[in-house]
N, C-alpha and C. Protein backbone atom coordinates (compact mmCIF):
# COMPACT_ATOMS: atom_id res chain seq x y z
N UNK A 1 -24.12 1.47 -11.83
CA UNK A 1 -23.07 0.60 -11.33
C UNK A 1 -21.73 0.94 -11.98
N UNK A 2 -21.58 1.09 -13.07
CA UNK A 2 -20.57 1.30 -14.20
C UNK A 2 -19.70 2.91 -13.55
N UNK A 3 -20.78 3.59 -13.12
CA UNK A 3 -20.29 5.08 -12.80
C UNK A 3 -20.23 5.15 -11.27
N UNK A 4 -20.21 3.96 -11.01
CA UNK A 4 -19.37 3.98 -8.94
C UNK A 4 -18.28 3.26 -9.38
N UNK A 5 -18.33 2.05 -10.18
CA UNK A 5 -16.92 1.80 -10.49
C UNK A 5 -16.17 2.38 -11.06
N UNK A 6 -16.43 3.26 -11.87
CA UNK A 6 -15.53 4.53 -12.30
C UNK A 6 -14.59 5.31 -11.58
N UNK A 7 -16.10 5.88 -10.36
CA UNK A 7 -15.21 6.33 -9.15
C UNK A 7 -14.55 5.80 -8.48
N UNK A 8 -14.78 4.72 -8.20
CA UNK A 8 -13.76 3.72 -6.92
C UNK A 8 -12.48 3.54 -7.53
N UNK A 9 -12.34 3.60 -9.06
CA UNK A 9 -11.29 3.69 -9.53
C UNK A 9 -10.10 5.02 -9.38
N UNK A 10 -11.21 6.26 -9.87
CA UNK A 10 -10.84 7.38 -9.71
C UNK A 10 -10.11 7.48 -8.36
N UNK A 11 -10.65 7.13 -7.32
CA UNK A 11 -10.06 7.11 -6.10
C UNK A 11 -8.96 6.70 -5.81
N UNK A 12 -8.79 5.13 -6.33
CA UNK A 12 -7.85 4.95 -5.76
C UNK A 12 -6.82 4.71 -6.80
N UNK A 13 -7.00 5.78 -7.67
CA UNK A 13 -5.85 5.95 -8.65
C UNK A 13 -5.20 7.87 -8.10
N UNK A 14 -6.17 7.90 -7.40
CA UNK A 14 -5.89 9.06 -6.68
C UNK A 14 -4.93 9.19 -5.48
N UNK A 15 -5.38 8.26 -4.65
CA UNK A 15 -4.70 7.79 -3.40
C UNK A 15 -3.13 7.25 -3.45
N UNK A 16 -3.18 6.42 -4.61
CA UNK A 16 -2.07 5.81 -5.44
C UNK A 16 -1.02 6.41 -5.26
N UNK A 17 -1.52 7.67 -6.06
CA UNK A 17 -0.67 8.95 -6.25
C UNK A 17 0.15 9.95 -5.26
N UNK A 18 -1.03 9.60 -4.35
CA UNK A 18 -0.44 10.18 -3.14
C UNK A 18 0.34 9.67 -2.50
N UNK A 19 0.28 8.31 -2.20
CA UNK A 19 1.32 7.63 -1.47
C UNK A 19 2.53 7.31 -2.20
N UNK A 20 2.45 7.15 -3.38
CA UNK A 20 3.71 7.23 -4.01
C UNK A 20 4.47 8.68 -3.71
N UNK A 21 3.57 9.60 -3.75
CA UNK A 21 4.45 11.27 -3.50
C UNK A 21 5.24 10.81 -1.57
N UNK A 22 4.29 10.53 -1.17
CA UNK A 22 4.62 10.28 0.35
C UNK A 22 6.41 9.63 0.64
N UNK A 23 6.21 8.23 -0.35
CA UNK A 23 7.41 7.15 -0.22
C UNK A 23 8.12 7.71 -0.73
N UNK A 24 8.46 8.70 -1.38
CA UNK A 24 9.77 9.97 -2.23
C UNK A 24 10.38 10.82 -1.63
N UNK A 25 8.91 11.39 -1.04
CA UNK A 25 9.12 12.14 0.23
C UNK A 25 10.73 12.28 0.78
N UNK A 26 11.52 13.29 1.16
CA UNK A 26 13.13 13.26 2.20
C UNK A 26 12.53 12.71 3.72
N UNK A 27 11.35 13.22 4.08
CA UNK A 27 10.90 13.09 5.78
C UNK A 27 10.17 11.90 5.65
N UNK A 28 10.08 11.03 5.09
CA UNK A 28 9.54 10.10 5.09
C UNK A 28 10.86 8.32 5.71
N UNK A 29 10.19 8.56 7.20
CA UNK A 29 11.64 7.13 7.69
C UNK A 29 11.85 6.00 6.44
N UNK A 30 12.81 5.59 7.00
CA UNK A 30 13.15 4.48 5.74
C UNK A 30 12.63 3.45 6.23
N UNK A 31 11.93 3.19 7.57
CA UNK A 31 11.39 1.87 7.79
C UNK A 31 10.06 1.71 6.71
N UNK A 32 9.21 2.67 7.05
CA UNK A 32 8.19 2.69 6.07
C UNK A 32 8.23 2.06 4.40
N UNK A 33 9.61 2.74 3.93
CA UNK A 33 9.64 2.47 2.91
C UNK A 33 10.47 0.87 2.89
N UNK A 34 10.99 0.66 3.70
CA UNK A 34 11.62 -1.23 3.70
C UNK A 34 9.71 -1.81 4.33
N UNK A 35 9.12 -1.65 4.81
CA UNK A 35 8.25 -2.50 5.01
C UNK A 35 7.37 -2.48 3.40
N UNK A 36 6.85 -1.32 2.64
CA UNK A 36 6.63 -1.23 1.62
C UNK A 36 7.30 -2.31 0.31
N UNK A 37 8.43 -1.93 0.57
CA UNK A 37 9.39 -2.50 -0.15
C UNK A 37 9.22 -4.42 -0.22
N UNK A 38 9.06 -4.29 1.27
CA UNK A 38 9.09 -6.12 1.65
C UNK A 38 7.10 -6.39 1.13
N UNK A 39 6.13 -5.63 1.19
CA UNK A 39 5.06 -5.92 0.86
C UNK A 39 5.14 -6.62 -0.87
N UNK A 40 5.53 -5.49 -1.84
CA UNK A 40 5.92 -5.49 -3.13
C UNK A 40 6.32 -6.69 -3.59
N UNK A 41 7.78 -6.87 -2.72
CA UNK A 41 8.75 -8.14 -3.00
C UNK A 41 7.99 -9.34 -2.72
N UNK A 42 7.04 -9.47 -1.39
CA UNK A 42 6.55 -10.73 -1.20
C UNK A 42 5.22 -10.72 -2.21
N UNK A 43 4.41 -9.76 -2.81
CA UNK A 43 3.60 -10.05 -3.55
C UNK A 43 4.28 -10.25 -4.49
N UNK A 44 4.84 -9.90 -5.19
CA UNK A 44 5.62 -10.93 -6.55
C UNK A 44 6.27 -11.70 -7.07
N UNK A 45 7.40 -11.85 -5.60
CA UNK A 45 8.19 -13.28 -5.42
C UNK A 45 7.23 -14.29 -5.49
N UNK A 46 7.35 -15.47 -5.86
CA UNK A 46 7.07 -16.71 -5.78
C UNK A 46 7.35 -17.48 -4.71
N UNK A 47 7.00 -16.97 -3.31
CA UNK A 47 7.28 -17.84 -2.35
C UNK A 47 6.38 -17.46 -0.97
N UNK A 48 5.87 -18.29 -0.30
CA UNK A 48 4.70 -18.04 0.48
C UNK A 48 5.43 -18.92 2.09
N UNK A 49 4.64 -17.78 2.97
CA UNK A 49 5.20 -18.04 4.47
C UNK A 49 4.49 -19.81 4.35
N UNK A 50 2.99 -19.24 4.04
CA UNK A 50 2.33 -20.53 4.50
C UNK A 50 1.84 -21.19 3.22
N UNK A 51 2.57 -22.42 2.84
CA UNK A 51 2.03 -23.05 1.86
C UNK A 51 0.40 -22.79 1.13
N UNK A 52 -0.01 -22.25 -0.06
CA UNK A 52 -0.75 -22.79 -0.45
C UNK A 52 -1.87 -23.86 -0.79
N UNK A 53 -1.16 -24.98 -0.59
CA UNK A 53 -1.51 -26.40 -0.54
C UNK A 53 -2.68 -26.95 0.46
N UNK A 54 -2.42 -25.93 1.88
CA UNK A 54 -3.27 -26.25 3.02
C UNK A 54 -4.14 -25.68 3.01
N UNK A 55 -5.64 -25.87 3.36
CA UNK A 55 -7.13 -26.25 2.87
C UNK A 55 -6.88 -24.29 4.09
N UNK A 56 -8.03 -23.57 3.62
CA UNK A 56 -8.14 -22.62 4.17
C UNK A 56 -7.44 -21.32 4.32
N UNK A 57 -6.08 -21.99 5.13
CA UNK A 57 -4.75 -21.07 6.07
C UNK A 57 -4.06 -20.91 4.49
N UNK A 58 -4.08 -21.53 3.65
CA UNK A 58 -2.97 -21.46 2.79
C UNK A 58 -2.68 -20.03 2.10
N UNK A 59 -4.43 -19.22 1.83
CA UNK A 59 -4.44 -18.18 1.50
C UNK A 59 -4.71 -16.63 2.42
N UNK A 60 -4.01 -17.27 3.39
CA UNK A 60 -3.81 -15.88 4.72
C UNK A 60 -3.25 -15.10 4.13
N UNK A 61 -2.25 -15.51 3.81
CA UNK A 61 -0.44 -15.15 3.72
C UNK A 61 -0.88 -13.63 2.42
N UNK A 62 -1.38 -14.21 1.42
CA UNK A 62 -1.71 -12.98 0.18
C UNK A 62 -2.97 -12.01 0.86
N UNK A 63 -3.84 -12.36 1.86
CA UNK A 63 -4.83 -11.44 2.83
C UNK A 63 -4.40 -11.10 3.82
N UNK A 64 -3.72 -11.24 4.42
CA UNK A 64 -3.26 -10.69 5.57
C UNK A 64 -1.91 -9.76 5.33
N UNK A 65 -0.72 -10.44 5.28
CA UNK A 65 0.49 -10.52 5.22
C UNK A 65 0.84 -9.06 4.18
N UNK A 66 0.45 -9.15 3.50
CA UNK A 66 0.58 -8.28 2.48
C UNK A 66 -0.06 -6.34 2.64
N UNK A 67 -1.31 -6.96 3.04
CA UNK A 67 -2.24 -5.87 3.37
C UNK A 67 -1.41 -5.06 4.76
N UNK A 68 -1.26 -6.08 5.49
CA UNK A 68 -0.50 -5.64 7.24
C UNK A 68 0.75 -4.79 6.68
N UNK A 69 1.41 -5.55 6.07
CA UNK A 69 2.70 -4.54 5.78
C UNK A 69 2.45 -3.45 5.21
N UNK A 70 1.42 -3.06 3.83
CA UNK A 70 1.12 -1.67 2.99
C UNK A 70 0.68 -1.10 4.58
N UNK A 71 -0.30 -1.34 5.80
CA UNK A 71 -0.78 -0.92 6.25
C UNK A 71 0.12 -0.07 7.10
N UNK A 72 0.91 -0.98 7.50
CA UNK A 72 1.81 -0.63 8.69
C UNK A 72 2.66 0.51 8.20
N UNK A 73 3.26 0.06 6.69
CA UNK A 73 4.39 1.04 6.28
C UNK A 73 3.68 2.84 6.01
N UNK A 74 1.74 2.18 5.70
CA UNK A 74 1.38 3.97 5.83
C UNK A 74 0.99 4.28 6.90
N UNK A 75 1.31 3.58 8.26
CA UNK A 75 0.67 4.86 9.26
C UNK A 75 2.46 4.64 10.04
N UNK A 76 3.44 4.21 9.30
CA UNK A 76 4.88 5.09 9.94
C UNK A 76 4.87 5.83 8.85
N UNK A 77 4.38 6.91 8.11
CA UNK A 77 4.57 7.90 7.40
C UNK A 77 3.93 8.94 8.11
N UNK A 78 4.36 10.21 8.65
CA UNK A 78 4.40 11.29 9.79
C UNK A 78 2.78 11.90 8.62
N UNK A 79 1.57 12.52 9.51
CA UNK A 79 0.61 13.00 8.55
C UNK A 79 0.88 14.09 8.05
N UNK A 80 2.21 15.17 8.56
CA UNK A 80 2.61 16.43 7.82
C UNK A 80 3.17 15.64 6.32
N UNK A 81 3.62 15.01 6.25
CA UNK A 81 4.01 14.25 5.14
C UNK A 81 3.10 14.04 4.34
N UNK A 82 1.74 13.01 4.68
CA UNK A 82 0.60 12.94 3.87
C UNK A 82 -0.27 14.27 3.22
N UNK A 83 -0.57 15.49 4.39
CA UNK A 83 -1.01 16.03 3.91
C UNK A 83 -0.67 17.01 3.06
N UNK A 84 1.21 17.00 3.27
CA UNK A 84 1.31 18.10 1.63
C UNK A 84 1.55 17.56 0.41
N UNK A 85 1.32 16.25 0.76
CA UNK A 85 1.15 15.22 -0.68
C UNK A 85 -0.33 15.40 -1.21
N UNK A 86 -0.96 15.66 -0.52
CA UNK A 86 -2.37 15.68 -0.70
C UNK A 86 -2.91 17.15 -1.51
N UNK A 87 -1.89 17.84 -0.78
CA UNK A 87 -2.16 19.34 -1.07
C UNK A 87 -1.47 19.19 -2.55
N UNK A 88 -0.36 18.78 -2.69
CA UNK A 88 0.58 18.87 -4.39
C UNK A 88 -0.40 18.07 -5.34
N UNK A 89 -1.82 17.52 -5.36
CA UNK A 89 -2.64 16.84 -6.31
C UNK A 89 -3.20 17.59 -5.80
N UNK A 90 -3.43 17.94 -7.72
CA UNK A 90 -4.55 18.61 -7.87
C UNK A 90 -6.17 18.57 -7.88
N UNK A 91 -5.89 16.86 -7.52
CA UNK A 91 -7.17 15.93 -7.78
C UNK A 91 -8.07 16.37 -6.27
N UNK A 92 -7.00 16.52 -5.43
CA UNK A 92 -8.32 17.12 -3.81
C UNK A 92 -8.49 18.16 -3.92
């Protein structure tokens, strides 16, 4: 168990890496990186679309909301982009 969580780490300290090379990137649109940007800001700001308080819905906003934007901002990143980020780690 100890040595899959190792890897799952490995991974996505791997992946990490890559997408950070990606968001540096010159060919990389700037929408990508403002939706990124707005993911970041709303996970650490202190302020929520949908209250907390309400039984269920309250915790969409940190599962959904958050995830949708990282998601969205990596598939507007062009895959010639991803894959010579991929290629510059040495880790693939």
């Amino acid at each position: 168990m100890r040595a899959r969580l190792a890897a799952l780490a490995r991974a996505f300290k791997r992946e990490f890496a890559v997408y950070r090379c990606a968001l540096a990137h010159p060919d990389t649109p700037w929408p990508a990186k403002a939706l990124l940007g707005l993911a970041v800001g709303y996970a650490l700001l202190p302020f929520d679309l949908i209250p907390d308080f309400l039984p269920v819905i309250g915790q969409l906003d940190d599962l959904v909301i958050v995830p949708g934007l990282v998601w969205l901002a990596l598939r507007l990143i062009p895959p010639a982009v991803m894959a010579e980020c991929r290629a510059r780690d040495p880790r693939y």
